[in-house]
Protein backbone atom coordinates (compact mmCIF):
# COMPACT_ATOMS: atom_id res chain seq x y z
CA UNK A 1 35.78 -51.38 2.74
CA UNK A 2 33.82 -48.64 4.26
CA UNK A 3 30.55 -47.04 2.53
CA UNK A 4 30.66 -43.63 1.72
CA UNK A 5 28.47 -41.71 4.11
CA UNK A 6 24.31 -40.45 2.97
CA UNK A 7 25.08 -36.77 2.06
CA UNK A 8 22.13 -34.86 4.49
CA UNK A 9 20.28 -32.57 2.60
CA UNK A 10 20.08 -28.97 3.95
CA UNK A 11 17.52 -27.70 6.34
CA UNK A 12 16.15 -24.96 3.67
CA UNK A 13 16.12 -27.63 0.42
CA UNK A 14 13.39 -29.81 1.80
CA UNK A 15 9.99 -29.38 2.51
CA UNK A 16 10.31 -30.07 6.86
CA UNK A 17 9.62 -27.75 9.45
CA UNK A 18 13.24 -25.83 8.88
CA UNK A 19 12.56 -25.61 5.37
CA UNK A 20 13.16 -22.26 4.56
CA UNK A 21 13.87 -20.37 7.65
CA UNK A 22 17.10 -18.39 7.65
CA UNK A 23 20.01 -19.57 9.50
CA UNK A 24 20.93 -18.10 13.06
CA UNK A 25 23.59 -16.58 11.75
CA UNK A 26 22.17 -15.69 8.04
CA UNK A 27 19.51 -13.82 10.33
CA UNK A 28 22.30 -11.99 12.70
CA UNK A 29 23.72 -11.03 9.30
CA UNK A 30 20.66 -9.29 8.24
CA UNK A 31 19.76 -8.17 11.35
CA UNK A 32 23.18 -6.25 11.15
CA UNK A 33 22.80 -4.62 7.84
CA UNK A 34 19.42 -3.55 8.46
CA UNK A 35 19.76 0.22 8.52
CA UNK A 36 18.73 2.05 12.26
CA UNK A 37 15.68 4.40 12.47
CA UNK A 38 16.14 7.94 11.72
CA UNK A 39 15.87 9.81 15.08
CA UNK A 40 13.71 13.05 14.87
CA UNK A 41 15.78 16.05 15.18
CA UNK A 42 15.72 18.31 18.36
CA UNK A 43 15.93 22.28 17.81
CA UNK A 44 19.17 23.65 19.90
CA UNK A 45 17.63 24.37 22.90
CA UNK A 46 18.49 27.65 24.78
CA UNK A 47 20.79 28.08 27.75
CA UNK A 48 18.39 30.74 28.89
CA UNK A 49 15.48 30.99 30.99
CA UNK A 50 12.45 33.31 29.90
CA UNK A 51 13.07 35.19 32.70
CA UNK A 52 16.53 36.06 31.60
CA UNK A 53 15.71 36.31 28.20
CA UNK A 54 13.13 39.12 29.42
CA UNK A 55 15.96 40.95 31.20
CA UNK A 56 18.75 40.59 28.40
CA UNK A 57 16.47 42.50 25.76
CA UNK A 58 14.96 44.63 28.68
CA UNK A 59 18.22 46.20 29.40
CA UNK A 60 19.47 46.68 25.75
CA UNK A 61 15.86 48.55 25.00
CA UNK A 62 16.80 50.97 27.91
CA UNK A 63 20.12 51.41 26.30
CA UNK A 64 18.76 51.99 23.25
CA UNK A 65 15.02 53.04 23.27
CA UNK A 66 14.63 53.42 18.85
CA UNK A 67 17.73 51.75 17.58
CA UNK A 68 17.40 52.14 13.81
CA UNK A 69 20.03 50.42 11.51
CA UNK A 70 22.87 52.00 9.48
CA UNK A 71 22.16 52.07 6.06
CA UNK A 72 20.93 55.35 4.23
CA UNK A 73 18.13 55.25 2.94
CA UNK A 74 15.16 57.32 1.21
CA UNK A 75 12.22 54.95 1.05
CA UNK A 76 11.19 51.20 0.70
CA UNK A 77 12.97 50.90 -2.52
CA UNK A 78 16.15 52.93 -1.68
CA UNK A 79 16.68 50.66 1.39
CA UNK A 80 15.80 47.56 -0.62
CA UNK A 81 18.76 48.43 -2.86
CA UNK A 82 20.94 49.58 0.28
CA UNK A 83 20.36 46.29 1.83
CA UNK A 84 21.25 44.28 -1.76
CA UNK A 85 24.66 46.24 -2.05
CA UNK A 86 25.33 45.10 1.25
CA UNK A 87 26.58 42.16 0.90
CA UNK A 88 29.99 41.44 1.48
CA UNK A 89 30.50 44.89 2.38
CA UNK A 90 30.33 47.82 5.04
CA UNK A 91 27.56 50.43 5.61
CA UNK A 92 29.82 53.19 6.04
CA UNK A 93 31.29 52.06 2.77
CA UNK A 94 27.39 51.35 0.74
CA UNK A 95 26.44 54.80 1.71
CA UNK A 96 29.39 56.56 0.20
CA UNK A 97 28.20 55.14 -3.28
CA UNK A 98 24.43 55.13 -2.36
CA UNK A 99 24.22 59.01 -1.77
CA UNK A 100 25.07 60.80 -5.02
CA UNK A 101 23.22 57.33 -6.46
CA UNK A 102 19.67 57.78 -4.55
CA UNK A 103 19.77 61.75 -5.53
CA UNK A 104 18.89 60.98 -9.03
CA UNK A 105 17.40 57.38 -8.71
CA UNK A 106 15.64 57.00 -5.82
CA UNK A 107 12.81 54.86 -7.51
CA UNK A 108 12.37 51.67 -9.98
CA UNK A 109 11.78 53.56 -13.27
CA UNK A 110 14.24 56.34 -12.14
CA UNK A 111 16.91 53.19 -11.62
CA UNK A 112 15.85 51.84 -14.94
CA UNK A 113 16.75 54.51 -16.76
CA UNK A 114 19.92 55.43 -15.38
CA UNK A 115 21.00 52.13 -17.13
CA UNK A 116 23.42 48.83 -15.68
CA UNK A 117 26.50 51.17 -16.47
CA UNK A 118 26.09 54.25 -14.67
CA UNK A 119 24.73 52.13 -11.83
CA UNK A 120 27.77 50.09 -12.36
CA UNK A 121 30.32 53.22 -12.03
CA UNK A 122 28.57 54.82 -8.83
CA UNK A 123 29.08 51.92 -6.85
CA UNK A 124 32.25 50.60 -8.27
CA UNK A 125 34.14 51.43 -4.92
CA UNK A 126 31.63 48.33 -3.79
CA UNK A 127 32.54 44.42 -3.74
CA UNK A 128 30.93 42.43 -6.63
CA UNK A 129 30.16 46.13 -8.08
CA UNK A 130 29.49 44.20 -11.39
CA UNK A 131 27.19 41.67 -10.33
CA UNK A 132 25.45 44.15 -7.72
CA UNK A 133 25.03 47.02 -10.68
CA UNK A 134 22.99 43.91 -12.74
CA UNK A 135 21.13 42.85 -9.79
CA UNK A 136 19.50 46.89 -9.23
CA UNK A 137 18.69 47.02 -12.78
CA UNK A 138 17.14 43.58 -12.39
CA UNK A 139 14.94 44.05 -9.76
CA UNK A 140 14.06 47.38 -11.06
CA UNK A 141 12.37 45.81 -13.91
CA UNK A 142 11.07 42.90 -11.94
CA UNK A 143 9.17 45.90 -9.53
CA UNK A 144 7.88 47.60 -12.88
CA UNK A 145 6.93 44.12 -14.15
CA UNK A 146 5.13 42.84 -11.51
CA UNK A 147 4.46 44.81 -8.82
CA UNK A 148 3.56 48.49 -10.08
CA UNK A 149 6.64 49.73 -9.13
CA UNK A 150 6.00 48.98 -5.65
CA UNK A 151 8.39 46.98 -3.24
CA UNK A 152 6.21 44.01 -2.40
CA UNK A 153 5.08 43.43 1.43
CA UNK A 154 5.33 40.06 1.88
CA UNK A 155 8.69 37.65 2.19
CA UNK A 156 7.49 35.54 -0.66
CA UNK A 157 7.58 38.23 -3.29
CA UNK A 158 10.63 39.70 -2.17
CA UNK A 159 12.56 36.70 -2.44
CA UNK A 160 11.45 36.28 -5.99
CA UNK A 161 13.53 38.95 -6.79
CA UNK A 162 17.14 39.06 -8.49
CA UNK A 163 19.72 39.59 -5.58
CA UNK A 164 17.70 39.47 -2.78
CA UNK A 165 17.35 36.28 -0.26
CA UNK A 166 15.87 35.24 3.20
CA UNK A 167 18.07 38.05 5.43
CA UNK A 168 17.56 40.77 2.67
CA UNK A 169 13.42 40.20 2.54
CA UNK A 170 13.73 40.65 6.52
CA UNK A 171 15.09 43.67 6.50
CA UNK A 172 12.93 45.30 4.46
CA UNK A 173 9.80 43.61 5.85
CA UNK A 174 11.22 45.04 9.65
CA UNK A 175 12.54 48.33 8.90
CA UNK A 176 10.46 49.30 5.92
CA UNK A 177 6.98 47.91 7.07
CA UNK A 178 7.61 47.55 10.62
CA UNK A 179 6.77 43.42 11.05
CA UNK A 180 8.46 41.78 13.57
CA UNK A 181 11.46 39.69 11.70
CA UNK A 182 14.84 38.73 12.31
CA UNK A 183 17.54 39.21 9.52
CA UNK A 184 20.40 36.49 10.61
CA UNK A 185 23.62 38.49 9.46
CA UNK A 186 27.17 37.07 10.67
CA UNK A 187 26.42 39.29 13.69
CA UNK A 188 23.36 37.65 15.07
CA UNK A 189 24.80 34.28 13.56
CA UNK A 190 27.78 34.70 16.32
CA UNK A 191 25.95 35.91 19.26
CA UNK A 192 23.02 33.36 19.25
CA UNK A 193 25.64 30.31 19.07
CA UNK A 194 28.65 32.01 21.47
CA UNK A 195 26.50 32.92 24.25
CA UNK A 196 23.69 30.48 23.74
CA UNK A 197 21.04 32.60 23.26
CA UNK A 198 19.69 30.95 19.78
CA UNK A 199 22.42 28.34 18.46
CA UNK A 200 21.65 26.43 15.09
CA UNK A 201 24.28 25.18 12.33
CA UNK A 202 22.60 27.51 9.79
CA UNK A 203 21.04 31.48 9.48
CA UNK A 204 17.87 29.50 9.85
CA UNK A 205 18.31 27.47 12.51
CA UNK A 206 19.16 30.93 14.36
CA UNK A 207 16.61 32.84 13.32
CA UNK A 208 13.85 29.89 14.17
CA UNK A 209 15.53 29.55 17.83
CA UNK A 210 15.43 33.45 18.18
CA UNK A 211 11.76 33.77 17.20
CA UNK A 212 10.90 31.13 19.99
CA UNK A 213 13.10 33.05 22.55
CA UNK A 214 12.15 36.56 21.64
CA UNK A 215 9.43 38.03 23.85
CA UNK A 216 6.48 39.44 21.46
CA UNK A 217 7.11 42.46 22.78
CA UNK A 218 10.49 42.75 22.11
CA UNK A 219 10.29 41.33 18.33
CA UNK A 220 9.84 44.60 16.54
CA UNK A 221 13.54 45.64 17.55
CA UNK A 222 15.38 42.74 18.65
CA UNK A 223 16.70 42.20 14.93
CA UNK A 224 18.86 45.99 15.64
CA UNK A 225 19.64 45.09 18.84
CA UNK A 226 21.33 42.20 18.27
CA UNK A 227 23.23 43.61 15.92
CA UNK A 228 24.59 47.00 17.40
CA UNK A 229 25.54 44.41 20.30
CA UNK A 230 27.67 42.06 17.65
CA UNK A 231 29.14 45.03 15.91
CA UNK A 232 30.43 47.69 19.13
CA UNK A 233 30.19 44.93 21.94
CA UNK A 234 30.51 41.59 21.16
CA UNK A 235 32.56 41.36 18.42
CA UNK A 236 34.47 38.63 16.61
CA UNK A 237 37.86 38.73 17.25
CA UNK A 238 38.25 41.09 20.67
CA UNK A 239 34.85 41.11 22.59
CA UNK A 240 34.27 43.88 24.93
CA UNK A 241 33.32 42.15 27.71
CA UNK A 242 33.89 45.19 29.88
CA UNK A 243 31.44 47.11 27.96
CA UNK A 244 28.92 43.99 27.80
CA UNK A 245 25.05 45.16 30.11
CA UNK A 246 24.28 41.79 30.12
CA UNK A 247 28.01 40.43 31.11
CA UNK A 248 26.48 38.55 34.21
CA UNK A 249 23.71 36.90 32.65
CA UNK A 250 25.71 36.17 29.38
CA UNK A 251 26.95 32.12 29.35
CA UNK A 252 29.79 32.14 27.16
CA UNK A 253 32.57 29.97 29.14
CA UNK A 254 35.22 32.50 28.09
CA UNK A 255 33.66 35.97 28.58
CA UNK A 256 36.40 38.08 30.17
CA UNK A 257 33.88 39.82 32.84
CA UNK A 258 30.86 38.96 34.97
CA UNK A 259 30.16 42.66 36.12
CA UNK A 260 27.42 44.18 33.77
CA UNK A 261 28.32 47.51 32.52
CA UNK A 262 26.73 50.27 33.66
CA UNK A 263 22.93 50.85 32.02
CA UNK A 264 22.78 54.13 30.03
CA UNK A 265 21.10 55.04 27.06
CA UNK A 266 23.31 55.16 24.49
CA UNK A 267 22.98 58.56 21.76
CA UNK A 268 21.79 56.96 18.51
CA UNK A 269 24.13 58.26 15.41
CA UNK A 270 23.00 61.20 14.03
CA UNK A 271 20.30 61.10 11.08
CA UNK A 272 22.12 60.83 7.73
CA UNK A 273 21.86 64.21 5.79
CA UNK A 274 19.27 64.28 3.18
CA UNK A 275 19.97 62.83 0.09
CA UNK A 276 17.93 65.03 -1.67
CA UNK A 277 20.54 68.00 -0.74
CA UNK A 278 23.71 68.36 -1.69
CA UNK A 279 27.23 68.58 1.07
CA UNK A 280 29.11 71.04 1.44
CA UNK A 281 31.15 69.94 -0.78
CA UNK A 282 29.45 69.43 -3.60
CA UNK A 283 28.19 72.63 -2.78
CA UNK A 284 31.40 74.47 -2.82
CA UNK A 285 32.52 72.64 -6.31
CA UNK A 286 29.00 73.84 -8.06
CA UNK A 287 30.33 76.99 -6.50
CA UNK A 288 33.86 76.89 -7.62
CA UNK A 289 32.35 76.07 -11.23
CA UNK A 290 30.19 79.28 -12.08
CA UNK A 291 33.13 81.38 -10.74
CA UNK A 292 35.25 79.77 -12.83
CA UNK A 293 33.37 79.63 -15.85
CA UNK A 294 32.73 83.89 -15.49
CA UNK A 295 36.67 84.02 -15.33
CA UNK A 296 36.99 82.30 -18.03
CA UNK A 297 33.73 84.60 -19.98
CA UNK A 298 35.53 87.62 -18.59
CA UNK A 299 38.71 86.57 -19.67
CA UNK A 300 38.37 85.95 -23.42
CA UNK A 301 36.46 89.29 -23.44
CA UNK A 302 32.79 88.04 -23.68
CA UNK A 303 30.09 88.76 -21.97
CA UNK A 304 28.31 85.70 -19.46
CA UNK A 305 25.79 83.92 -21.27
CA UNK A 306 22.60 85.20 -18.43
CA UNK A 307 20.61 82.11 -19.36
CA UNK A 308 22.84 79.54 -17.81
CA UNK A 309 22.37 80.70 -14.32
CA UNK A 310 18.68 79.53 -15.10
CA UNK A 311 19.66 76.49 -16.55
CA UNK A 312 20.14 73.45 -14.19
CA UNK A 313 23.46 72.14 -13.88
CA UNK A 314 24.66 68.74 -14.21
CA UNK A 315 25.60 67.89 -10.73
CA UNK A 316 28.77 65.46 -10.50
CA UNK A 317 30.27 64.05 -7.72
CA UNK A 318 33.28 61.41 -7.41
CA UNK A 319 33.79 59.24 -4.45
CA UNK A 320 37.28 57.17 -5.52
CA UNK A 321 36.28 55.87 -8.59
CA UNK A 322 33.03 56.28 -8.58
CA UNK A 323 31.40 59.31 -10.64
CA UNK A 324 27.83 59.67 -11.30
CA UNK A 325 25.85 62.91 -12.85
CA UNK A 326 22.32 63.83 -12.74
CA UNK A 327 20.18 67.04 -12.58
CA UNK A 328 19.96 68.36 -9.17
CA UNK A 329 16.70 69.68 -7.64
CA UNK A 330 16.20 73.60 -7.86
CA UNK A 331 17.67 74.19 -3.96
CA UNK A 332 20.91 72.00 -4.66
CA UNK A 333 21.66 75.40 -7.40
């Protein structure tokens, strides 16, 4: 009858030299699960040199020597609000409701007391009208509050307040104060990843890769440039390729031509109209209104009333929708 065999205690129980090392293959195990090093990130890198970088904004500041953006605007705090009604919507279409509105608000308290609702109805033709109207009146109070009534210089107290982010605060700081920032809209978003120039994931990834590319002396206007040249040239769905002055430097794989256009200056749009004046047409309804009110005197047999000519009338004008009154200055009479 056989004897049943010593059971051999393992390695890791005793007290020997293996006594509590890992196994070969406990330790490939843990080797396996064991999770890898985070590699540092790399910024996108450019597909330009500096040289052609230098040339690309050299030719579109010859094309256009002041480019100035598209919004209408009075002062700091006018464009501030311009720039937060924006959003999700056209210029042409923002200054249609911002030009009867900035005639009888064109500052913080002036906003404030115009109230949410009449804000609300002069920009109703607007996107998010609703949201936007709460938003002015917001920041209007938040200026009184806190800053004097002042728009605030810096990009940390402009993003403090209600409606207004990263792209907004650039804008103001670059076209109201003249610093050299770059507002990422969805046109500068598209051109720095399609041709190369700054690509990134996100609005900040872009704008970080553009201020490394930018030469210094190009900064102050780059932000407009890059936009005209999204919006007329290189546009979303149809680029212009034909049109494009820096067609044979650009690197997009499916640009349509490699001949630059010719290099002209290019008219800048001409200045908005004052919005402290009234159109012709509101100048021909004010008109229409006293004759029509002394037909109607003459009519019923009484005599005009002499005082209201001195009187100042309540200006009204209505853009779709939108209607908003206020008391015009003595020259819109």
């Amino acid at each position: 009858m056989r004897k049943p065999k010593d059971k051999v205690a393992p390695a890791d129980a005793g007290t020997g030299a293996g006594a509590g090392e890992p196994q070969p293959r406990q330790r490939v195990r843990a080797n396996a699960l064991a999770k890898p090093r985070p590699r540092p990130q790399q910024p996108p890198v450019a597909l330009y040199s500096p040289a052609e970088v230098e040339e690309i904004f050299r030719r579109f500041s010859i094309q256009r020597p002041q480019p100035r953006g598209e919004l209408d605007y009075v002062n700091a705090f006018t464009l501030l609000v311009a720039v937060v009604l924006s959003a999700q919507a056209t210029d042409v279409g923002v200054n249609k409701a911002t030009g009867p509105l900035f005639r009888v608000a064109d500052t913080p308290e002036k906003m404030l007391a115009l109230g949410e609702a009449r804000v609300g109805e002069s920009i109703r033709t607007i996107g998010l009208w609703r949201n936007k109207a709460k938003n002015v009146i917001a920041l209007s109070e938040a200026l009184i509050r806190d800053h004097g009534g002042a728009v605030p210089r810096t990009r940390e107290a402009l993003v403090t307040l209600p409606g207004v982010g990263r792209k907004t605060a650039n804008v103001v700081l670059n076209v109201a104060f003249g610093q050299p920032t770059i507002a990422v809209d969805t046109h500068i978003f598209r051109i720095g990843n399609r041709i190369g120039l700054a690509p990134g994931a996100t609005p900040e990834e872009v704008e970080a890769g553009l201020l490394r590319v930018v030469p210094a002396h190009y900064m102050r206007h780059a932000h407009h440039w890059l936009i005209l040249h999204g919006r007329y040239v290189c546009k979303a769905r149809k680029p212009d390729c034909a049109a494009c002055v820096i067609a044979d430097l650009c690197k997009w794989p499916d640009k349509t031509a490699s001949v630059p256009a010719p290099l002209v200056e290019i008219e800048p749009p001409a200045p908005a109209a004052s919005l402290c004046q009234p159109d012709a047409r509101l100048r021909h309804l004010l008109r229409h209104r006293r004759q029509r009110a002394g037909k109607v005197d003459a009519a019923a047999g009484v005599e005009p009333d002499r005082g209201r000519e001195a009187r100042p009338h309540r200006v009204e004008r209505r853009i779709g929708d939108a209607e908003i009154g206020g008391e015009p200055d003595e020259g819109q009479v």
